[in-house]
C-alpha atoms as a PDB file:
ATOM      1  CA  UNK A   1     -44.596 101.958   1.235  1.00  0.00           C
ATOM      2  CA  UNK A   2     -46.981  98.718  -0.135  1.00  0.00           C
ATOM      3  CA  UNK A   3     -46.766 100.819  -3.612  1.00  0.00           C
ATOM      4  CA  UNK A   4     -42.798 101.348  -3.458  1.00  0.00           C
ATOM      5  CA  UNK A   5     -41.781  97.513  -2.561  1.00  0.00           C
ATOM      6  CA  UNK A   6     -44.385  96.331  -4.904  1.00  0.00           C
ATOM      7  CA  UNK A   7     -43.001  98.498  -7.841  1.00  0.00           C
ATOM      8  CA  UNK A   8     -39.450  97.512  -7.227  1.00  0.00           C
ATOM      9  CA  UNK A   9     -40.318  93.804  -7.061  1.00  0.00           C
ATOM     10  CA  UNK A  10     -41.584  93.651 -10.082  1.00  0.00           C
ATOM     11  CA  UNK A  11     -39.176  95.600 -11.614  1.00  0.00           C
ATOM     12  CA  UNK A  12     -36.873  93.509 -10.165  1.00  0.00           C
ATOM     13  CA  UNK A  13     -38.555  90.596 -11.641  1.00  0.00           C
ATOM     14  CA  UNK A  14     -38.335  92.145 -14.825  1.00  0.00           C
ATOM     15  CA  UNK A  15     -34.047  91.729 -14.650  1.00  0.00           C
ATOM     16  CA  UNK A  16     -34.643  88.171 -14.512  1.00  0.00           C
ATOM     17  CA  UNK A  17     -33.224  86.166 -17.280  1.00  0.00           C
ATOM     18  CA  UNK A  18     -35.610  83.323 -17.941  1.00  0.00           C
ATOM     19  CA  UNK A  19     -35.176  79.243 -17.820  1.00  0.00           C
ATOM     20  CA  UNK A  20     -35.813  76.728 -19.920  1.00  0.00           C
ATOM     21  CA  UNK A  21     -37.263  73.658 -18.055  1.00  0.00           C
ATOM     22  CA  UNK A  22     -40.355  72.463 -19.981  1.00  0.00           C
ATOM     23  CA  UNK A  23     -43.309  74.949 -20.779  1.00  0.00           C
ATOM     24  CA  UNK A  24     -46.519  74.611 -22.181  1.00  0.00           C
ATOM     25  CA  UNK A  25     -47.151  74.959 -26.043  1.00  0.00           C
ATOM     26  CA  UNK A  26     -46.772  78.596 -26.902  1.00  0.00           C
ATOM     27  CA  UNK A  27     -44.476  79.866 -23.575  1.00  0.00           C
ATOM     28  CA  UNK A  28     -41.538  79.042 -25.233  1.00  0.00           C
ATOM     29  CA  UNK A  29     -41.105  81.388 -28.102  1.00  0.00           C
ATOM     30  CA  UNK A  30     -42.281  84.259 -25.684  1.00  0.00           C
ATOM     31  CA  UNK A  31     -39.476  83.121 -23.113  1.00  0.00           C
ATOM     32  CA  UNK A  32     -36.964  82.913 -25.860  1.00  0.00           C
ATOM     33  CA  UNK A  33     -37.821  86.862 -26.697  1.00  0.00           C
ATOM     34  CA  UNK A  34     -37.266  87.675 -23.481  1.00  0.00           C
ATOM     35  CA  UNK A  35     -33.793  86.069 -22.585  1.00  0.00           C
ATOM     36  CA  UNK A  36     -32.984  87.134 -26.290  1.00  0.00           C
ATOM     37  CA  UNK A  37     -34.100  90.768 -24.972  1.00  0.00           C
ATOM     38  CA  UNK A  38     -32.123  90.550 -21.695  1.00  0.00           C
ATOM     39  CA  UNK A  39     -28.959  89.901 -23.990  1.00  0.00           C
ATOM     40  CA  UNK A  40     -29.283  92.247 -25.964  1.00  0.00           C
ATOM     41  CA  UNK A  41     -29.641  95.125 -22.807  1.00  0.00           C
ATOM     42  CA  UNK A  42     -27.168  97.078 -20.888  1.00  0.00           C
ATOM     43  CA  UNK A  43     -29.575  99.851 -20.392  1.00  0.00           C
ATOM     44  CA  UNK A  44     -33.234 100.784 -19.812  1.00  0.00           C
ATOM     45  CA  UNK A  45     -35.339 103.893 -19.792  1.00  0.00           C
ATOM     46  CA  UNK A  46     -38.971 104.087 -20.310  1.00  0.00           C
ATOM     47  CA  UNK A  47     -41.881 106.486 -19.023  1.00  0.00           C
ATOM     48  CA  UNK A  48     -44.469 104.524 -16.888  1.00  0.00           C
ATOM     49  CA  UNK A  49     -47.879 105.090 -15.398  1.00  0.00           C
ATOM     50  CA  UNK A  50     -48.561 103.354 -11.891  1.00  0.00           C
ATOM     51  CA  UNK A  51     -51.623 102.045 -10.295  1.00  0.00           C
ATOM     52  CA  UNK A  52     -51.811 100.503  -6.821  1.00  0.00           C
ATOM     53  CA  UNK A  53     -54.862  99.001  -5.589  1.00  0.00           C
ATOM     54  CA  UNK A  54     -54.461  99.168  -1.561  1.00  0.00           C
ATOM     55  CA  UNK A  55     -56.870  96.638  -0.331  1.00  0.00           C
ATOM     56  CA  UNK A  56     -56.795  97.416   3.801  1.00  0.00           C
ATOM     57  CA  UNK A  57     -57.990 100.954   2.129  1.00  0.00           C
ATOM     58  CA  UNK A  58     -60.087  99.456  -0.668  1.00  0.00           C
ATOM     59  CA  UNK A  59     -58.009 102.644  -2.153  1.00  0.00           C
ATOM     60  CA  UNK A  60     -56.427 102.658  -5.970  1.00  0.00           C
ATOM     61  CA  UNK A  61     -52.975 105.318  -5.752  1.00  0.00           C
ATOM     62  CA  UNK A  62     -51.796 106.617  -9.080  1.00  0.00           C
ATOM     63  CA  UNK A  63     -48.637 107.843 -10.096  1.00  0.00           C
ATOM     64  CA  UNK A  64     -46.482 107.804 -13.017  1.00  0.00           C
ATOM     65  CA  UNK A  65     -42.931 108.845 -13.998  1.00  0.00           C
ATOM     66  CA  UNK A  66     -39.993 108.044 -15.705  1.00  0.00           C
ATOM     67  CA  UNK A  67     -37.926 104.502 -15.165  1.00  0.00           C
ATOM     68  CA  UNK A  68     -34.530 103.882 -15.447  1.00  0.00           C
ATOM     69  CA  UNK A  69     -32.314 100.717 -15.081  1.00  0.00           C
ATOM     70  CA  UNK A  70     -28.670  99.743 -15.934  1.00  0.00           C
ATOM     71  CA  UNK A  71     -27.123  96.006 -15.465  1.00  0.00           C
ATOM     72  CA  UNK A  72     -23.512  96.205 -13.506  1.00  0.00           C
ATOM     73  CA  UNK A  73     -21.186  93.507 -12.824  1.00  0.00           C
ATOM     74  CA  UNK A  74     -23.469  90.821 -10.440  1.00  0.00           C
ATOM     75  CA  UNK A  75     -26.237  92.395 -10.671  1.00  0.00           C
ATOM     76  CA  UNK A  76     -28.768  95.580 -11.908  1.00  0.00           C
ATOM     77  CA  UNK A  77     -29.392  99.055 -10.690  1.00  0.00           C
ATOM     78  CA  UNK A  78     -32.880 101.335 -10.770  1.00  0.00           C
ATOM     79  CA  UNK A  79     -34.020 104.918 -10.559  1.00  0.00           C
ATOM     80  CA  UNK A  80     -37.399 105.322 -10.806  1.00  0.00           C
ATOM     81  CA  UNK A  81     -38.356 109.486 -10.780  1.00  0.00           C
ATOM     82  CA  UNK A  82     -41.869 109.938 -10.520  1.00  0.00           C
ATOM     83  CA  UNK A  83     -43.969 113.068 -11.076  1.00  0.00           C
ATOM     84  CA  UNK A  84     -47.145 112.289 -10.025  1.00  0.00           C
ATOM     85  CA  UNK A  85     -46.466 112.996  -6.568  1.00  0.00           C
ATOM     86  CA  UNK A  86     -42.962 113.743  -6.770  1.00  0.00           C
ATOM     87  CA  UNK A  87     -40.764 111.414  -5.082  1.00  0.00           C
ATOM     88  CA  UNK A  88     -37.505 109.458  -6.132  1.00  0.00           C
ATOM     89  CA  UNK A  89     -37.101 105.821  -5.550  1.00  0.00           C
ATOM     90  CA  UNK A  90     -32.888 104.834  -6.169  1.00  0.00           C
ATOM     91  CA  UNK A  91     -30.659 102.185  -5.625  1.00  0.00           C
ATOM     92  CA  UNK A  92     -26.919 101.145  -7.041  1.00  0.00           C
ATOM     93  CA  UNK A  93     -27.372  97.278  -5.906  1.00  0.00           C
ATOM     94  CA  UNK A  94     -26.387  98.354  -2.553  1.00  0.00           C
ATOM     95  CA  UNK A  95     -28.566 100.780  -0.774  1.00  0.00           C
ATOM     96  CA  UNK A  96     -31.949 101.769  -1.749  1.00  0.00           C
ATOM     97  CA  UNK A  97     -33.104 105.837  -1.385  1.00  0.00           C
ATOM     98  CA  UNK A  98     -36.868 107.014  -1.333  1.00  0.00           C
ATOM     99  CA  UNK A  99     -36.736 110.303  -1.437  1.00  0.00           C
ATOM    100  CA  UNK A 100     -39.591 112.798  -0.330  1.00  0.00           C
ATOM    101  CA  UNK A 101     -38.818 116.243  -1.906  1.00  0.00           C
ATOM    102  CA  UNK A 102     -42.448 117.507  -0.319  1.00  0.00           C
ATOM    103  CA  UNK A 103     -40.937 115.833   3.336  1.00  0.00           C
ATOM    104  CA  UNK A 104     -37.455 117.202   2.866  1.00  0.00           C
ATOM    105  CA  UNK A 105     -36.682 113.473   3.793  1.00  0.00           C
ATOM    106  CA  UNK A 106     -34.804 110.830   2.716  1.00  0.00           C
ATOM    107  CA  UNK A 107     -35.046 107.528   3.773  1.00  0.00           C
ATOM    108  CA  UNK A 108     -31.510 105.259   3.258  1.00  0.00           C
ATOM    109  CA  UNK A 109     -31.734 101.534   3.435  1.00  0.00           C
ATOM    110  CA  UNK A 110     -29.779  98.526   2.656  1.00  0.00           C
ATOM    111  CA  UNK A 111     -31.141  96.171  -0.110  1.00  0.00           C
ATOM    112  CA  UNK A 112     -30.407  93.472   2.064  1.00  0.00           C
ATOM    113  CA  UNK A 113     -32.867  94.568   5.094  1.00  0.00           C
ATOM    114  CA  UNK A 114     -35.113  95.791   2.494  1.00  0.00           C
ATOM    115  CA  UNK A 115     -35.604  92.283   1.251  1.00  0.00           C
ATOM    116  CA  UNK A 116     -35.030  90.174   4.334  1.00  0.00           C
ATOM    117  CA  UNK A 117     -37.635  87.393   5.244  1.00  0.00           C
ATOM    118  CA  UNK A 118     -40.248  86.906   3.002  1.00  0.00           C
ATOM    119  CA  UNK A 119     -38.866  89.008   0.340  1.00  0.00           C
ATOM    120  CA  UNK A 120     -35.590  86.994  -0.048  1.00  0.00           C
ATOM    121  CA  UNK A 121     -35.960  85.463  -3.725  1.00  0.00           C
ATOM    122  CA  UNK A 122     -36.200  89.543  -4.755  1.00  0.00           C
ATOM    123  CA  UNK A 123     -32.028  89.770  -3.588  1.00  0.00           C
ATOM    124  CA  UNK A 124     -31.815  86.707  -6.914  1.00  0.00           C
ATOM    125  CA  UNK A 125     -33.398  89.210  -9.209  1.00  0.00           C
ATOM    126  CA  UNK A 126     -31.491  92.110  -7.806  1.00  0.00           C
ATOM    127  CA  UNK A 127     -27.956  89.744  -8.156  1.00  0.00           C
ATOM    128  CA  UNK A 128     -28.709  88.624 -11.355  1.00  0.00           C
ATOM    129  CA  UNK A 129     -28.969  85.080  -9.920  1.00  0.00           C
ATOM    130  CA  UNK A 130     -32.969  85.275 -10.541  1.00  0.00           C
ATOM    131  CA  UNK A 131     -34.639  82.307 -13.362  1.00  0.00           C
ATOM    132  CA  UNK A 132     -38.127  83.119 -13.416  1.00  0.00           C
ATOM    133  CA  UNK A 133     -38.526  78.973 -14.763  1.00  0.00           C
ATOM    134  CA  UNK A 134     -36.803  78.446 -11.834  1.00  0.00           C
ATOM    135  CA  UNK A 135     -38.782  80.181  -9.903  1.00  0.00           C
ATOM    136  CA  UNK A 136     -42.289  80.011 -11.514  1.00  0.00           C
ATOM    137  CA  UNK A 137     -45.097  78.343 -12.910  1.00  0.00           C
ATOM    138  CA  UNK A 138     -45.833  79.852 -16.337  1.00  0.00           C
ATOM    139  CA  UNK A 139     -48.815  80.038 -18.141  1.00  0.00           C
ATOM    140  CA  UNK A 140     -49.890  81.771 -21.352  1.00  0.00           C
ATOM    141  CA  UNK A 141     -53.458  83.370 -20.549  1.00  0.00           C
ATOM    142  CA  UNK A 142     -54.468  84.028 -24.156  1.00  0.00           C
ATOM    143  CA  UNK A 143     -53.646  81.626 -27.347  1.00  0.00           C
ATOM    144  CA  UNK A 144     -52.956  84.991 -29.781  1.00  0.00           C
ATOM    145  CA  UNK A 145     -52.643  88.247 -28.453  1.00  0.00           C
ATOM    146  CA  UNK A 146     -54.932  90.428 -26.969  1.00  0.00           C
ATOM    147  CA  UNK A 147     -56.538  93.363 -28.802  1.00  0.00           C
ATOM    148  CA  UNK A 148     -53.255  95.940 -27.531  1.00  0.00           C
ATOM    149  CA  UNK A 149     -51.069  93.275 -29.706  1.00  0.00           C
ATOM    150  CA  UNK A 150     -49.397  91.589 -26.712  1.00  0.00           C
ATOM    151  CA  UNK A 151     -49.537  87.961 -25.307  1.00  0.00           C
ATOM    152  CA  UNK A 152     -50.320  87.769 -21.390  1.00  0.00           C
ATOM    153  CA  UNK A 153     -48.252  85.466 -19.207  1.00  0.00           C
ATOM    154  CA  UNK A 154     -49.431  84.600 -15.516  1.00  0.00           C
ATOM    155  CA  UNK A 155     -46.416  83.618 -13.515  1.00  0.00           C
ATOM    156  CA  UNK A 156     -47.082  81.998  -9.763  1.00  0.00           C
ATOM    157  CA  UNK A 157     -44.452  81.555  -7.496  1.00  0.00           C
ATOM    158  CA  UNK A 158     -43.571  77.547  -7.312  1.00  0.00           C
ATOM    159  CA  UNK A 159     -42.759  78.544  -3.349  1.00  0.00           C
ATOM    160  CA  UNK A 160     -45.488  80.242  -1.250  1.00  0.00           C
ATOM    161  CA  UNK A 161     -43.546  83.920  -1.010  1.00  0.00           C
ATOM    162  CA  UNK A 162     -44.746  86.904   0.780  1.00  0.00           C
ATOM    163  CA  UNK A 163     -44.663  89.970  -1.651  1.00  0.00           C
ATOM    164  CA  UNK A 164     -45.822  88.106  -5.020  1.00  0.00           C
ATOM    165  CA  UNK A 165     -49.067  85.863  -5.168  1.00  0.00           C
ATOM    166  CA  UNK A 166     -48.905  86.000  -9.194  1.00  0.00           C
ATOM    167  CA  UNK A 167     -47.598  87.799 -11.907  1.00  0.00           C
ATOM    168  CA  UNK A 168     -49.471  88.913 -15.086  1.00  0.00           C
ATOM    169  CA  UNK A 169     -46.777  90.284 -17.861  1.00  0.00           C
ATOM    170  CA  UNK A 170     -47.627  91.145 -21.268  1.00  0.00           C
ATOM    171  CA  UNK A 171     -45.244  90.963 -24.124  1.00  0.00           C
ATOM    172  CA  UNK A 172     -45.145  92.214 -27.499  1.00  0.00           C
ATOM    173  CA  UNK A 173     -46.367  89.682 -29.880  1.00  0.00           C
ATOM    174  CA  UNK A 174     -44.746  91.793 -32.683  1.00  0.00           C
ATOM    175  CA  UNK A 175     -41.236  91.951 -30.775  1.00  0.00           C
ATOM    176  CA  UNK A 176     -41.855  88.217 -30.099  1.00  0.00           C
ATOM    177  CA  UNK A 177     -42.474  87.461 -34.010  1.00  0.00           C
ATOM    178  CA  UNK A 178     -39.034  90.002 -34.730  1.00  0.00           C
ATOM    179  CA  UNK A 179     -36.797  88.134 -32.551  1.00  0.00           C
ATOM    180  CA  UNK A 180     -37.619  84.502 -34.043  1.00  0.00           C
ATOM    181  CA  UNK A 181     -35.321  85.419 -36.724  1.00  0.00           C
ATOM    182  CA  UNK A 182     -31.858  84.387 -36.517  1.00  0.00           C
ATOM    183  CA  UNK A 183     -30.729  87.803 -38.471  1.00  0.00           C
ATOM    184  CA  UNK A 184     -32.754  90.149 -35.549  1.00  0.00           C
ATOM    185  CA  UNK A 185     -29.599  91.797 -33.721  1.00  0.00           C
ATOM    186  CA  UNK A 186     -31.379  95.561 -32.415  1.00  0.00           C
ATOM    187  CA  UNK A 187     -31.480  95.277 -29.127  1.00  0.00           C
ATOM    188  CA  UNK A 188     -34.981  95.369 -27.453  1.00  0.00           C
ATOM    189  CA  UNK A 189     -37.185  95.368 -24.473  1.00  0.00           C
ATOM    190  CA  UNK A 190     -40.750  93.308 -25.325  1.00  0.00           C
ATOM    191  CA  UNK A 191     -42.237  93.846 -22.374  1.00  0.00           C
ATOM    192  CA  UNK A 192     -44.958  96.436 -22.291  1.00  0.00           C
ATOM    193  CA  UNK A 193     -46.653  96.254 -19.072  1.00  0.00           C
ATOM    194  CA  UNK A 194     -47.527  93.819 -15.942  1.00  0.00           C
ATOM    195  CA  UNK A 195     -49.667  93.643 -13.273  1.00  0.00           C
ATOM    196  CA  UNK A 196     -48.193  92.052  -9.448  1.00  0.00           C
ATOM    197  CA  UNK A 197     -50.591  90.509  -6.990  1.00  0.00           C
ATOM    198  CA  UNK A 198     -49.546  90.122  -3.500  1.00  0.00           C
ATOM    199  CA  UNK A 199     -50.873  87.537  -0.836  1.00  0.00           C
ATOM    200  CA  UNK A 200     -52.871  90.428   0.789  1.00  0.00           C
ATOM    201  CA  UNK A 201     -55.211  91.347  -1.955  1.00  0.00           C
ATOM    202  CA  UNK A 202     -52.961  94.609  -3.074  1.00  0.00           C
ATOM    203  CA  UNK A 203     -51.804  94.793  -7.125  1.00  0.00           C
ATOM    204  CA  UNK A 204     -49.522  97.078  -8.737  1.00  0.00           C
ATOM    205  CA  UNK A 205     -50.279  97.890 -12.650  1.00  0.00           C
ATOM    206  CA  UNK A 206     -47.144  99.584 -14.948  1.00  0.00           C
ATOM    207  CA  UNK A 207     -47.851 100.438 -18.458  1.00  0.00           C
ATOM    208  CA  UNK A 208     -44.693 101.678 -20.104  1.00  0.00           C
ATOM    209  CA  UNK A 209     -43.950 103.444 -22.569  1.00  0.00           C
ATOM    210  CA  UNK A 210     -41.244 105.554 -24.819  1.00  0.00           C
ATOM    211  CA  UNK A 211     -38.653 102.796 -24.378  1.00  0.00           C
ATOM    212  CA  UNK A 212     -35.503 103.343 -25.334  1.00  0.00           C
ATOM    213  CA  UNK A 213     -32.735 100.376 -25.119  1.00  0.00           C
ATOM    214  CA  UNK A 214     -28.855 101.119 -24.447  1.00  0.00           C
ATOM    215  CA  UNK A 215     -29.609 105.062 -24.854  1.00  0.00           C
ATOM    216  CA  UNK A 216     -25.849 105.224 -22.642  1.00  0.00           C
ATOM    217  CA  UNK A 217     -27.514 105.783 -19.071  1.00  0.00           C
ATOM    218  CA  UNK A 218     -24.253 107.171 -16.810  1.00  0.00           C
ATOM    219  CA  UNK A 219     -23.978 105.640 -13.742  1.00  0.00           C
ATOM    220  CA  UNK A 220     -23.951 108.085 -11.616  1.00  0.00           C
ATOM    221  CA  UNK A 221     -27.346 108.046 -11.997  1.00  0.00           C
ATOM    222  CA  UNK A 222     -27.725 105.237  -9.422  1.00  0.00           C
ATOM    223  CA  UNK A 223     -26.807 107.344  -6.978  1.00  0.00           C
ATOM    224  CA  UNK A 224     -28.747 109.786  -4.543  1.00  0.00           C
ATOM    225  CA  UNK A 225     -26.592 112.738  -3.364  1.00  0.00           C
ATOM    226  CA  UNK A 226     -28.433 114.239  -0.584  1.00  0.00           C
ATOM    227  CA  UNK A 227     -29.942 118.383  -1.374  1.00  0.00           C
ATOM    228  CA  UNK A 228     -28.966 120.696   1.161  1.00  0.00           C
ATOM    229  CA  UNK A 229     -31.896 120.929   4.457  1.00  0.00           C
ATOM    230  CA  UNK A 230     -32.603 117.275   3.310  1.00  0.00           C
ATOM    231  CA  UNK A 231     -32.721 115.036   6.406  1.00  0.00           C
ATOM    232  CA  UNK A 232     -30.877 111.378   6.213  1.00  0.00           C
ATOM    233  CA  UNK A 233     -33.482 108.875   7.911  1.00  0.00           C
ATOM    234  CA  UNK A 234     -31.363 105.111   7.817  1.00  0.00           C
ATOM    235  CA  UNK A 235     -33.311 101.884   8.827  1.00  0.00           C
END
């Protein structure tokens, strides 16, 4: 479960349109590719490889998978189907399903409980109420990008939170140097991979890939409908 709330965190974090209080030299062209990004997206799908380091376990979990998100009206909705094991993490906004094919389980939540407590700023993200400026303290680790062609951000909560210590996102200096110019209209998603720390030692790596913008994602999607012999589990 660590790996699953994690992973949807950050993706959640990744919906967040960012702010524009004062940044250090360098920050502010990356931010402005981002919200410029965020504008430009109704859709998302993109195949991603997961790694969760467990640190009660000193254990690293793998898995990787296929992600999908789509904004709606207050807010954003996420699929992520993953093949390596084979599970199914969904949610409309409203209620959250982690499905266990191997289980012949289903576990139904609301994303309220799911984010009560210490995980409260993640409901922002998930409203479309997030700012990560707002929210953070950003940083740019490297002065040019690193040898994969992406600048690294390190983002730090400006409020002590639960699930997220830090935040290290990288972002495609190429997409970055694109969407400076005033005539760049495709719409785009820069951001290539991040890595989330929590206050208990665990991280969660994503590296995506194949990303494809507005490909037209139904919405129906968003929705779990429950196989026959499946059992129901709420909380």
């Amino acid at each position: 479960m660590i790996r699953y709330l994690l992973t949807i965190w950050a993706t959640l974090l990744l919906l967040a349109l960012p702010g524009f209080a004062e940044q250090q030299s360098g920050v502010q062209d990356i931010l402005a590719a981002l919200k410029k990004g965020y504008a430009s997206m109704h859709d998302l799908q993109a195949d991603f490889n997961q790694r969760t380091y467990v640190a009660a376990l000193k254990r690293e979990e793998k898995g990787s998978g296929e992600l999908s998100l789509k904004k709606r009206d207050g807010g954003a909705m996420f699929r992520f189907n993953y093949l390596k094991p084979k599970q199914q993490i969904i949610s409309n906004g409203k209620s959250v399903w982690f499905y266990l094919p191997e289980n012949k389980q289903v576990i139904l939540t609301d994303t309220a409980r799911l984010f009560a407590g210490g995980n409260a700023m993640a409901m922002s993200y998930l409203t479309g109420l997030g700012d990560l400026a707002a929210d953070f303290d950003i940083k740019l680790l490297t002065a040019a990008p690193d040898k994969k062609g992406n600048y690294l951000l390190e983002l730090v909560p400006k409020k002590q939170n639960d699930a997220v210590a830090k935040l290290h996102l990288a972002v495609s200096a190429a997409l970055v140097e694109k969407s400076r110019s005033p005539d760049y209209s495709e719409a785009f998603f820069p951001i290539t991979s991040f890595v989330l720390f929590d206050q208990l030692g665990n991280r969660t790596t994503i590296d995506y890939s194949r990303i494809r913008v507005n490909s037209g994602v139904a919405s129906d999607r968003f929705t779990f409908k429950v196989p026959a012999g499946v059992e129901v589990i709420k909380q």
